[in-house]
N, C-alpha and C. Protein backbone atom coordinates (compact mmCIF):
# COMPACT_ATOMS: atom_id res chain seq x y z
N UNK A 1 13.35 2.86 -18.35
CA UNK A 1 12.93 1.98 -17.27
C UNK A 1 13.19 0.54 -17.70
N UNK A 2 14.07 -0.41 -16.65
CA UNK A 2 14.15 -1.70 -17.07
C UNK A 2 12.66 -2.14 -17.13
N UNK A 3 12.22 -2.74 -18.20
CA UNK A 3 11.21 -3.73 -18.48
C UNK A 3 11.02 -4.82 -17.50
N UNK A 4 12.24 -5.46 -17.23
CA UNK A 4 11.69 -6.95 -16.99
C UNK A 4 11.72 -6.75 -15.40
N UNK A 5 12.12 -5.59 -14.78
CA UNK A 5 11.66 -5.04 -12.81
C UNK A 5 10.60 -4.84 -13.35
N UNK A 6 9.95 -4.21 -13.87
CA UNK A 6 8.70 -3.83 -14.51
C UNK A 6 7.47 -5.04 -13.96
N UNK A 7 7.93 -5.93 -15.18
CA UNK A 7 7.04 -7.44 -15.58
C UNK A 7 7.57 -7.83 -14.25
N UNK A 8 8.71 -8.15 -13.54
CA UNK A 8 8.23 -9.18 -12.01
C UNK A 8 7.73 -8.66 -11.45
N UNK A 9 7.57 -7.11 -10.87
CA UNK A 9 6.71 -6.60 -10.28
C UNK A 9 5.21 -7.03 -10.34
N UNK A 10 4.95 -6.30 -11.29
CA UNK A 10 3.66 -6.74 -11.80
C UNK A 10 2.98 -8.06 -11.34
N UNK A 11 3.80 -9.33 -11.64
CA UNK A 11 3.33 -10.54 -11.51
C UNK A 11 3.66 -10.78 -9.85
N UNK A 12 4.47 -10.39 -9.42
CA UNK A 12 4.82 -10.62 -8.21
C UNK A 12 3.62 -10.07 -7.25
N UNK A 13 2.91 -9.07 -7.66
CA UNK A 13 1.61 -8.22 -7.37
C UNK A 13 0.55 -8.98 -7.51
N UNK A 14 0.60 -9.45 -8.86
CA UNK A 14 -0.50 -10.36 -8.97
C UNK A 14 -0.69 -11.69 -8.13
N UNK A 15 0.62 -12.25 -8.21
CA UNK A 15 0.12 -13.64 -7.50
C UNK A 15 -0.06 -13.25 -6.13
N UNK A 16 0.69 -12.59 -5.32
CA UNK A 16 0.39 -12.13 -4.05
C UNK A 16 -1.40 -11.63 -3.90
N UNK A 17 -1.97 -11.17 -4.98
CA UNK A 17 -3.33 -11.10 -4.39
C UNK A 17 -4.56 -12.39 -5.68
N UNK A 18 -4.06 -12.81 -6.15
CA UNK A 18 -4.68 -13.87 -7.26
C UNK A 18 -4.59 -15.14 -6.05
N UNK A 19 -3.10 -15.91 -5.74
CA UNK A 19 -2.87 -16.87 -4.86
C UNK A 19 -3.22 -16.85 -4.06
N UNK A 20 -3.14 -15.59 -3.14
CA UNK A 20 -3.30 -15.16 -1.63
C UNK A 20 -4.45 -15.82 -1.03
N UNK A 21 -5.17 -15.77 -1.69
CA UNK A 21 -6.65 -16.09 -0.89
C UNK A 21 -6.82 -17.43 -1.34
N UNK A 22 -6.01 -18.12 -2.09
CA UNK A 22 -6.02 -19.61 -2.37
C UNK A 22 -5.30 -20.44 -1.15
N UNK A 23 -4.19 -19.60 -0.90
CA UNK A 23 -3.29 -20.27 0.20
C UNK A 23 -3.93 -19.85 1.51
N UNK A 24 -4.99 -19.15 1.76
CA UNK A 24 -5.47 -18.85 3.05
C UNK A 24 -6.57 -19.90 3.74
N UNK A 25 -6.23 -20.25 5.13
CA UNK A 25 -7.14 -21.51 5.14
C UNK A 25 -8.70 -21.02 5.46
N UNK A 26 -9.14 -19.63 5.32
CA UNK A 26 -10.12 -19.34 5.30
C UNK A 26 -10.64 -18.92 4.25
N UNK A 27 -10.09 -19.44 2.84
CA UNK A 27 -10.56 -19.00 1.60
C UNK A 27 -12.09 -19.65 1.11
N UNK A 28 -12.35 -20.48 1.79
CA UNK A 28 -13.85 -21.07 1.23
C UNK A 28 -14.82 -20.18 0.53
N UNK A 29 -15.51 -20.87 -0.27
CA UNK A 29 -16.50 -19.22 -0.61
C UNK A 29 -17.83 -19.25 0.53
N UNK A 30 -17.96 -17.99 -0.22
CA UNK A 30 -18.84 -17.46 1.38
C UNK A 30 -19.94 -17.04 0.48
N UNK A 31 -21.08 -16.80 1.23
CA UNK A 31 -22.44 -16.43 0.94
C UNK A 31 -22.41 -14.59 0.62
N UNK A 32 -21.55 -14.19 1.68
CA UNK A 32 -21.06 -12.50 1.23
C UNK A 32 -20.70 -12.34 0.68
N UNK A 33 -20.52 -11.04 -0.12
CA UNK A 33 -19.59 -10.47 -1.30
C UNK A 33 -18.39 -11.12 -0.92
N UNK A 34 -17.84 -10.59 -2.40
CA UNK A 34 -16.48 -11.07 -2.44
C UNK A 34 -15.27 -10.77 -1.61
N UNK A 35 -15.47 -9.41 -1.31
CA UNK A 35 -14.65 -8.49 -0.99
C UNK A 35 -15.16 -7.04 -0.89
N UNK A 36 -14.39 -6.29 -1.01
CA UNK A 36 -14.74 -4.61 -1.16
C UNK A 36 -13.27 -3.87 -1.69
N UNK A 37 -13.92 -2.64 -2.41
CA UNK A 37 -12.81 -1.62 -2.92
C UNK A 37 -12.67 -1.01 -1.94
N UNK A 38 -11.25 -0.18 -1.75
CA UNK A 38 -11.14 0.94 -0.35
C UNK A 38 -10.38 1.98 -1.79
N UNK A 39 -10.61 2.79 -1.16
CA UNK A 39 -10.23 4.07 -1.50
C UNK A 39 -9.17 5.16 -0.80
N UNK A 40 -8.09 5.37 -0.69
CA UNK A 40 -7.45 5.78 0.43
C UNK A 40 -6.94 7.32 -0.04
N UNK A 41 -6.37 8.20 0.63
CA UNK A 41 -6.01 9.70 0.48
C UNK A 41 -4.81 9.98 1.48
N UNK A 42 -4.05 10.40 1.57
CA UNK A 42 -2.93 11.21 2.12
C UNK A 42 -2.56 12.33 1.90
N UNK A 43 -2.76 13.59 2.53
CA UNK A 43 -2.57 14.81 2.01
C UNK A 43 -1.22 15.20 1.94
N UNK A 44 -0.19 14.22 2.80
CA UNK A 44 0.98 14.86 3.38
C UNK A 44 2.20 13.85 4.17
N UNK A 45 3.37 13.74 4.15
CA UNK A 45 3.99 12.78 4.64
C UNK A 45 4.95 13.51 6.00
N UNK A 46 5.10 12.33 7.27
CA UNK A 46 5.61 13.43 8.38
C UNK A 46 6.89 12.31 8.43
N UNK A 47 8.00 13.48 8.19
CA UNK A 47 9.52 12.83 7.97
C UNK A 47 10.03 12.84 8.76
N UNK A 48 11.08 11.45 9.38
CA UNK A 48 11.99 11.60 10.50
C UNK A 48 13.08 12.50 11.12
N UNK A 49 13.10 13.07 9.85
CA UNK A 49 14.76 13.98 9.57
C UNK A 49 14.39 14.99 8.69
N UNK A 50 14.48 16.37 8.65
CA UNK A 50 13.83 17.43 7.96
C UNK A 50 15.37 17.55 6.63
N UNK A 51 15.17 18.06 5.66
CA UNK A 51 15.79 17.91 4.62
C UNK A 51 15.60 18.88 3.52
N UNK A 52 16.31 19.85 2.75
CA UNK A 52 16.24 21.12 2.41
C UNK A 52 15.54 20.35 0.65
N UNK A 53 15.53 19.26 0.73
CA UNK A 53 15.32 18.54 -0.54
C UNK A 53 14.03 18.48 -0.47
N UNK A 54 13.24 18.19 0.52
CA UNK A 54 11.88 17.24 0.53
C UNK A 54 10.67 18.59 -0.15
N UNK A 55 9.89 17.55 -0.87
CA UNK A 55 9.20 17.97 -1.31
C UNK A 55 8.16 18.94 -0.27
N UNK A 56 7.34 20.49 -0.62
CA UNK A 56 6.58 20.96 0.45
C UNK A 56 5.82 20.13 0.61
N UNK A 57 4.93 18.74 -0.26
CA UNK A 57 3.71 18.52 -0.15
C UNK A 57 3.97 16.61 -0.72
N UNK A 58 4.19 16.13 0.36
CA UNK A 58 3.83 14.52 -0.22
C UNK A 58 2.66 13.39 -0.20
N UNK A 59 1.96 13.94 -1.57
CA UNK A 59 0.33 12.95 -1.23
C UNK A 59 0.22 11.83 -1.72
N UNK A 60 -0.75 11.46 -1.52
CA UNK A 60 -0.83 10.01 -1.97
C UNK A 60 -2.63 9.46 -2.32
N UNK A 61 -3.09 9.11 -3.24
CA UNK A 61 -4.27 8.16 -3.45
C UNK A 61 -4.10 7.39 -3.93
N UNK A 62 -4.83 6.03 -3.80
CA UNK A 62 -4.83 5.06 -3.68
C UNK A 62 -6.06 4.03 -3.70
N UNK A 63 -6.14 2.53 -4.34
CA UNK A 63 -7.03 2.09 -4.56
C UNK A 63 -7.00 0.50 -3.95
N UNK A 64 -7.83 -0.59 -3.40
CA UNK A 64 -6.99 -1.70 -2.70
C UNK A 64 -8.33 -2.53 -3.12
N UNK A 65 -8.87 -3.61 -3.11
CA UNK A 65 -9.22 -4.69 -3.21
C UNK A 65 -8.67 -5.37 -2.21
N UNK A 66 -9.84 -5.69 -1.52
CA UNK A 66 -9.54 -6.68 0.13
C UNK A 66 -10.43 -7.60 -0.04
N UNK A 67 -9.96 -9.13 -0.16
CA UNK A 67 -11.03 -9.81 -0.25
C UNK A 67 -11.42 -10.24 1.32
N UNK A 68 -12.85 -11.08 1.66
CA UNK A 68 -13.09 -11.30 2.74
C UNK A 68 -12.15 -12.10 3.53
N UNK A 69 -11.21 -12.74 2.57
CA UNK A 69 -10.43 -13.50 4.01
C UNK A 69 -9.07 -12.57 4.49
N UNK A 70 -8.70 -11.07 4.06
CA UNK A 70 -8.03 -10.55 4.33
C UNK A 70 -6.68 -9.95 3.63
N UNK A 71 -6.52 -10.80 2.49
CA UNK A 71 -5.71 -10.98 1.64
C UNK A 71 -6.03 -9.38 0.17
N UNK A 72 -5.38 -8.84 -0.14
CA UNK A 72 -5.72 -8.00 -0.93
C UNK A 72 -4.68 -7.30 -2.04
N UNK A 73 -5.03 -6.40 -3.04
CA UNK A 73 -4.02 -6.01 -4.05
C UNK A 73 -4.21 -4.64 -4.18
N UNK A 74 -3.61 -3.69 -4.40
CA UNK A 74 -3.56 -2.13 -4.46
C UNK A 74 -2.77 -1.55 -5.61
N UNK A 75 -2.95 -0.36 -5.56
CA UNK A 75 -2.15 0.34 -6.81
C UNK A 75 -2.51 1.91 -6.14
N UNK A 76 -1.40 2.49 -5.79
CA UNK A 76 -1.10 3.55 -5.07
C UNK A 76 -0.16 4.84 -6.08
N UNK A 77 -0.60 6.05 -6.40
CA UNK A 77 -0.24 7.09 -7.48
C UNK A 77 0.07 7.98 -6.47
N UNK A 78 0.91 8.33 -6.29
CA UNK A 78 1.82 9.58 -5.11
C UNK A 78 3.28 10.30 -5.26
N UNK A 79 3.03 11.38 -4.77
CA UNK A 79 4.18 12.59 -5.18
C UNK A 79 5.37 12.11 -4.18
N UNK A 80 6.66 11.70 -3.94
CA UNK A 80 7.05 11.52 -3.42
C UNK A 80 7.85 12.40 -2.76
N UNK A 81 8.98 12.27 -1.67
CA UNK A 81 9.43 13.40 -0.85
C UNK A 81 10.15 14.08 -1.69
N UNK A 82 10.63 13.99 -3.05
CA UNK A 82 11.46 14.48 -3.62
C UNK A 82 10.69 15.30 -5.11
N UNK A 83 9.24 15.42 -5.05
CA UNK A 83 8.44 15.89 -5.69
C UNK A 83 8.58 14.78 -7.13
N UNK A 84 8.71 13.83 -6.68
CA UNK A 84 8.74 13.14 -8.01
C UNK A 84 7.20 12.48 -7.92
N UNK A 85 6.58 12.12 -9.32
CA UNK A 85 5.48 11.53 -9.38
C UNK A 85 5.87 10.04 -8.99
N UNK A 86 4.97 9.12 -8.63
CA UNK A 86 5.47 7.44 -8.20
C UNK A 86 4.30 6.67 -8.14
N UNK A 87 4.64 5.32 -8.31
CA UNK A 87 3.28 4.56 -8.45
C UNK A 87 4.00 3.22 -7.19
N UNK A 88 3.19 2.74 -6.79
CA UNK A 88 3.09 1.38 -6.11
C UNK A 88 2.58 0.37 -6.04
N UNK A 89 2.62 -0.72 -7.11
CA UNK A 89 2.00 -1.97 -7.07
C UNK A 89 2.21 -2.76 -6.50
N UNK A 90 1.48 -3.02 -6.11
CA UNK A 90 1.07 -4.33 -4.51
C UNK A 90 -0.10 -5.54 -4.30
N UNK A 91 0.15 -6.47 -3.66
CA UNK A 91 -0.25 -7.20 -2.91
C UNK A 91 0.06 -7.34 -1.58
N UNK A 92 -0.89 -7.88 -0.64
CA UNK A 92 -0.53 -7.71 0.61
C UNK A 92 -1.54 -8.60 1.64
N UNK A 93 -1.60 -8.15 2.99
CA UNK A 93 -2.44 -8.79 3.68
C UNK A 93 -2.46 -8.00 4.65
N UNK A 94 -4.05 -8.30 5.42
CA UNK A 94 -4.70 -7.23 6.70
C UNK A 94 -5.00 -8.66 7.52
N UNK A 95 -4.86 -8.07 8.83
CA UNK A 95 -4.66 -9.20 9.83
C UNK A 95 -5.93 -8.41 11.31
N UNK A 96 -7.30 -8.67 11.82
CA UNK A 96 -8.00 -7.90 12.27
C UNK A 96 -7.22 -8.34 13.86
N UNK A 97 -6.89 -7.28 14.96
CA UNK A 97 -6.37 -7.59 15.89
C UNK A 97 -7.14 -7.39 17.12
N UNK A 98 -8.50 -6.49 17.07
CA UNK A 98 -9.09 -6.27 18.17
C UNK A 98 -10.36 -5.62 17.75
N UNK A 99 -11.39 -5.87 17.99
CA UNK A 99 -12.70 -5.45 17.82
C UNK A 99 -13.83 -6.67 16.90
N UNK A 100 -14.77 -5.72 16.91
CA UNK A 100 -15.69 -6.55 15.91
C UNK A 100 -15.29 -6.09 14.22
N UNK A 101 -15.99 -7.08 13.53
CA UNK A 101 -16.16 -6.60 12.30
C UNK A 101 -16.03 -5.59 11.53
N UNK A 102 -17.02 -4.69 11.89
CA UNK A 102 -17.44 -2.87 11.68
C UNK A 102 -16.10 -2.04 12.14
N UNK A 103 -15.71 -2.54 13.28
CA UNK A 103 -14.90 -1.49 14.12
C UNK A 103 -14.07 -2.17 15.04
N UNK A 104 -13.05 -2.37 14.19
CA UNK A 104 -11.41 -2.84 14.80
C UNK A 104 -10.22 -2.16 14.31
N UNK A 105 -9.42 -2.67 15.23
CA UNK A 105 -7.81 -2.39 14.80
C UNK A 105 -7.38 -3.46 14.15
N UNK A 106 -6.06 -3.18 12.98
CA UNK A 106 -5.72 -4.23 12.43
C UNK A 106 -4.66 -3.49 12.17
N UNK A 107 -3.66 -4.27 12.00
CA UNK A 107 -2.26 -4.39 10.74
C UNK A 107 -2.21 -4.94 9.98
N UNK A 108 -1.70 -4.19 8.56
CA UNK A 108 -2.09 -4.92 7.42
C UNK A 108 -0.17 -4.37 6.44
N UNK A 109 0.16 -5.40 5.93
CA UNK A 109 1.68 -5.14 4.94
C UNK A 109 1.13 -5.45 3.65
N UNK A 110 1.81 -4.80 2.96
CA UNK A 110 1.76 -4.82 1.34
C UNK A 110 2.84 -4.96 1.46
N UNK A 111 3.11 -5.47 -0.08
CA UNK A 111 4.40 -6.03 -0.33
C UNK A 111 4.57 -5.94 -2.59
N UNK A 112 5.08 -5.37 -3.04
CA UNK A 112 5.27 -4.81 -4.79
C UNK A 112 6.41 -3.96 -4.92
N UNK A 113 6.23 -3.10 -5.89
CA UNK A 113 6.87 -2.62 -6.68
C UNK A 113 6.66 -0.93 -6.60
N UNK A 114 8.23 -0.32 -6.41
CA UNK A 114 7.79 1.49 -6.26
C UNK A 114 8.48 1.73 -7.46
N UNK A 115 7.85 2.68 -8.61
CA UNK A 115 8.19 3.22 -9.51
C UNK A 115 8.42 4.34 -9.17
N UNK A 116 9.31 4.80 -9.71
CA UNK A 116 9.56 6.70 -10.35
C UNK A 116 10.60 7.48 -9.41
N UNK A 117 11.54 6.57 -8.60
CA UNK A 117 12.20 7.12 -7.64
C UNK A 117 13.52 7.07 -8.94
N UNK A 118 13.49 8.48 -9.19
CA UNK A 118 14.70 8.43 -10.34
C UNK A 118 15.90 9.61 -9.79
N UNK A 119 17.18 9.88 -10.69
CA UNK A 119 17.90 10.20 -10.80
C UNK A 119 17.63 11.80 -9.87
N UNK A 120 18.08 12.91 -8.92
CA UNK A 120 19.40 12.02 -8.02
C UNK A 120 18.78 11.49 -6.92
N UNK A 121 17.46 10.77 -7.02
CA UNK A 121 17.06 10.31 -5.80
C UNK A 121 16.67 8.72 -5.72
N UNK A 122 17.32 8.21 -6.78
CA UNK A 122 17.33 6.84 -7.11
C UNK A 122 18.18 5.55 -5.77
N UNK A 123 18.96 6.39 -5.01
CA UNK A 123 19.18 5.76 -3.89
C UNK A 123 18.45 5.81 -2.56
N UNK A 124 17.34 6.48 -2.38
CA UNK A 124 16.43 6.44 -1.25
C UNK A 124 15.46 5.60 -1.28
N UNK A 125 15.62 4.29 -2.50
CA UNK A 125 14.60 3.65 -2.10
C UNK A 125 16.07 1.86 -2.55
N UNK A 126 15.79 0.96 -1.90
CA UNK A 126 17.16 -0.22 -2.19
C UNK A 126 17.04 -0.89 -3.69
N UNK A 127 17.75 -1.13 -3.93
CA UNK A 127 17.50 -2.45 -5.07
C UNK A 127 17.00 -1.57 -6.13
N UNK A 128 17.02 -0.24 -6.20
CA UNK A 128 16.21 0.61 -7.50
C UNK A 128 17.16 0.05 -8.60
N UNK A 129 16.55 0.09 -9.30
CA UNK A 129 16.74 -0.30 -11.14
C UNK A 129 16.42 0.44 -11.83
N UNK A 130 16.80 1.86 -12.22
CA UNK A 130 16.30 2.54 -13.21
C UNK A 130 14.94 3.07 -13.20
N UNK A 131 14.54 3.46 -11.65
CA UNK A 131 13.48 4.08 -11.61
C UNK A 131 12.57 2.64 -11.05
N UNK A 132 12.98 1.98 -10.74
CA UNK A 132 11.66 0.86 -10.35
C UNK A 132 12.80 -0.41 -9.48
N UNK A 133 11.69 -0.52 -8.09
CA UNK A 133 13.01 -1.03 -6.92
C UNK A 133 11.02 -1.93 -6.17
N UNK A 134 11.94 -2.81 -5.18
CA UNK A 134 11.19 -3.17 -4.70
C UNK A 134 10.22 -2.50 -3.25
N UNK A 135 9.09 -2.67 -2.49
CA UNK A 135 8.75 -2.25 -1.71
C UNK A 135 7.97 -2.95 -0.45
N UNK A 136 8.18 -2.15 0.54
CA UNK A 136 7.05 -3.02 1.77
C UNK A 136 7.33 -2.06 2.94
N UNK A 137 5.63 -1.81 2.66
CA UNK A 137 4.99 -0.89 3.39
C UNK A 137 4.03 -1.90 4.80
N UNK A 138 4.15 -1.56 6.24
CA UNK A 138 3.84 -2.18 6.88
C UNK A 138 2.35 -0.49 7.61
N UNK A 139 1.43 -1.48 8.30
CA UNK A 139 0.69 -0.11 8.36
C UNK A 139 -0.12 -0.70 10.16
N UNK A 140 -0.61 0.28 10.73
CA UNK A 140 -1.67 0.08 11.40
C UNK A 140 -2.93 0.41 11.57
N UNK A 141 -4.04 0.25 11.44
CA UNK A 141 -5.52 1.46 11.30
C UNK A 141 -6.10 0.72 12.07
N UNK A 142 -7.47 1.95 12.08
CA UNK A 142 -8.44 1.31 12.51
C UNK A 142 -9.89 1.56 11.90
N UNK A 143 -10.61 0.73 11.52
CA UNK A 143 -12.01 0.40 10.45
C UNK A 143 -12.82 0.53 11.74
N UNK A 144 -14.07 2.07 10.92
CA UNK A 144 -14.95 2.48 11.85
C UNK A 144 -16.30 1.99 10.88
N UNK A 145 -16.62 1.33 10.17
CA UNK A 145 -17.86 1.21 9.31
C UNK A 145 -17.53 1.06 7.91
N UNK A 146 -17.46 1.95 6.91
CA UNK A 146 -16.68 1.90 6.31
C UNK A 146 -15.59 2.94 5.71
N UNK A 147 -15.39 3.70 7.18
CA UNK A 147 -14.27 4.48 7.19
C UNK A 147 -13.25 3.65 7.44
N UNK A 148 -11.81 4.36 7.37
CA UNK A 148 -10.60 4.14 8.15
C UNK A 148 -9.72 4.89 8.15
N UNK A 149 -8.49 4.99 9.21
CA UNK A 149 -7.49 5.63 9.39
C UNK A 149 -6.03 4.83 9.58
N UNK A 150 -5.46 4.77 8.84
CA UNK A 150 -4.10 3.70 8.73
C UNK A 150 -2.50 4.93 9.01
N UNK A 151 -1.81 4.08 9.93
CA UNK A 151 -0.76 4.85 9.96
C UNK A 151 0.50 4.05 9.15
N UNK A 152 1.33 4.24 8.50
CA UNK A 152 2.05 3.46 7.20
C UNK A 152 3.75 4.18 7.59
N UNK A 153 4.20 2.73 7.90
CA UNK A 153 5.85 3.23 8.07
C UNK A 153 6.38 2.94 6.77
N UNK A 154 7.39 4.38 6.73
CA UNK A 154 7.83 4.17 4.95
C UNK A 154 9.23 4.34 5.49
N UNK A 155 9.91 2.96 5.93
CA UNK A 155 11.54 2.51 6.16
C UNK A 155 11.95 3.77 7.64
N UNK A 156 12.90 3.82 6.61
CA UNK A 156 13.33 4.84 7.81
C UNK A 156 13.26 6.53 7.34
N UNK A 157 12.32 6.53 5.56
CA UNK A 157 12.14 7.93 5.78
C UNK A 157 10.97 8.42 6.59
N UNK A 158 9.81 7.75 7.42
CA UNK A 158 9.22 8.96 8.18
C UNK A 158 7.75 7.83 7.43
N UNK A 159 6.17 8.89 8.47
CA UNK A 159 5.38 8.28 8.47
C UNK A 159 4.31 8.96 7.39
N UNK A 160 3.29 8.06 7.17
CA UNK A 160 2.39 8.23 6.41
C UNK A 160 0.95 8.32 6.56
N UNK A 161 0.05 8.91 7.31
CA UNK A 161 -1.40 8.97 7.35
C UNK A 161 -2.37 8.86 6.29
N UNK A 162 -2.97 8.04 6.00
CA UNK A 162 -3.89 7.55 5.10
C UNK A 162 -5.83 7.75 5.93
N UNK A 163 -6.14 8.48 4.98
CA UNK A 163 -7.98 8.43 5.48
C UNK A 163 -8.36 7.15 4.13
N UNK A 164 -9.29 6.14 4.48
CA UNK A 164 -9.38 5.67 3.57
C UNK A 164 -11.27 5.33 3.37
N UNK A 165 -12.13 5.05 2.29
CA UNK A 165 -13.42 4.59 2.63
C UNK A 165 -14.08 3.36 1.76
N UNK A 166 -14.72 2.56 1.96
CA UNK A 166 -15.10 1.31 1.49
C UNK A 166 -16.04 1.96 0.29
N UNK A 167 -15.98 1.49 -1.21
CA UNK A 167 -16.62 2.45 -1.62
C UNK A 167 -18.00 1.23 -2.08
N UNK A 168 -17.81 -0.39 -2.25
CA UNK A 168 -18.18 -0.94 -1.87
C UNK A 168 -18.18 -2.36 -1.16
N UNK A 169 -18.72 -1.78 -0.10
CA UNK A 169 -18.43 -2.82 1.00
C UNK A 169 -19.04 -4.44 0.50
């Protein structure tokens, strides 16, 4: 694995959720927590194009840090369509589009680094380097308390259902 896709990743992850909430004009501190952990699960991935390659079973868990102004960082461990193991480091942002607090819709993009898409499937993801390429995952859900349900477009291979839960809010 190149090292130094490695190290920009990484940092590119970091400042996206370290900066993020510096550059947000609602970063002030607040009297509420900081933020909250989410916890997310995917049992299974639903593909555009069926393929004698794809893995029977593509899951995914996952861990995110959302701070209160919306801005957040993740690290995502998942089998990919090609049964390969894969990781995803990220930063990103959630944008609330309709409801209250407790219970809205939102879209939210991450934006890092996909590891482990290797040899012969090292071209299904762009810009791969030896097993580590860049990524951006765009999503939609909706936050019932501190449940949620996010739907996650992954390019043009096909979609992703995520259950996710605030573990603390």
């Amino acid at each position: 694995m190149n090292a130094s896709w490695l190290r920009a990743g990484i940092v590119m992850a970091g400042l996206l959720g370290v900066c993020g909430p510096a550059l947000s004009e609602d970063a002030a501190p607040s009297k509420q927590s900081s933020g909250k952990v989410m916890v997310q699960y995917a049992p299974n991935t639903i593909h555009y194009n069926y393929s004698p390659d794809h893995a029977k079973q593509s899951w995914l868990v996952g861990a995110e840090y959302i701070w209160t102004n919306r801005w957040l960082v993740g690290f995502s461990y998942f089998n990919n369509s090609f049964d390969q193991q894969c990781q995803f480091i990220y930063g990103g942002h959630s944008w609330k589009l309709y409801g209250s607090e407790a219970r809205h819709l939102y879209f939210k993009i991450g934006a890092g680094v996909l590891i482990g898409y290797r040899d012969p499937y090292e071209n299904k993801i762009p810009f791969n380097n030896n097993g580590v390429g860049p990524g951006v995952i765009p999503g939609l859900g909706y936050q019932h308390d501190r449940f949620n349900v996010q739907v996650n477009i992954l390019g043009t291979a096909g979609l992703m259902v995520t259950v996710g839960y605030d573990l603390f809010p």
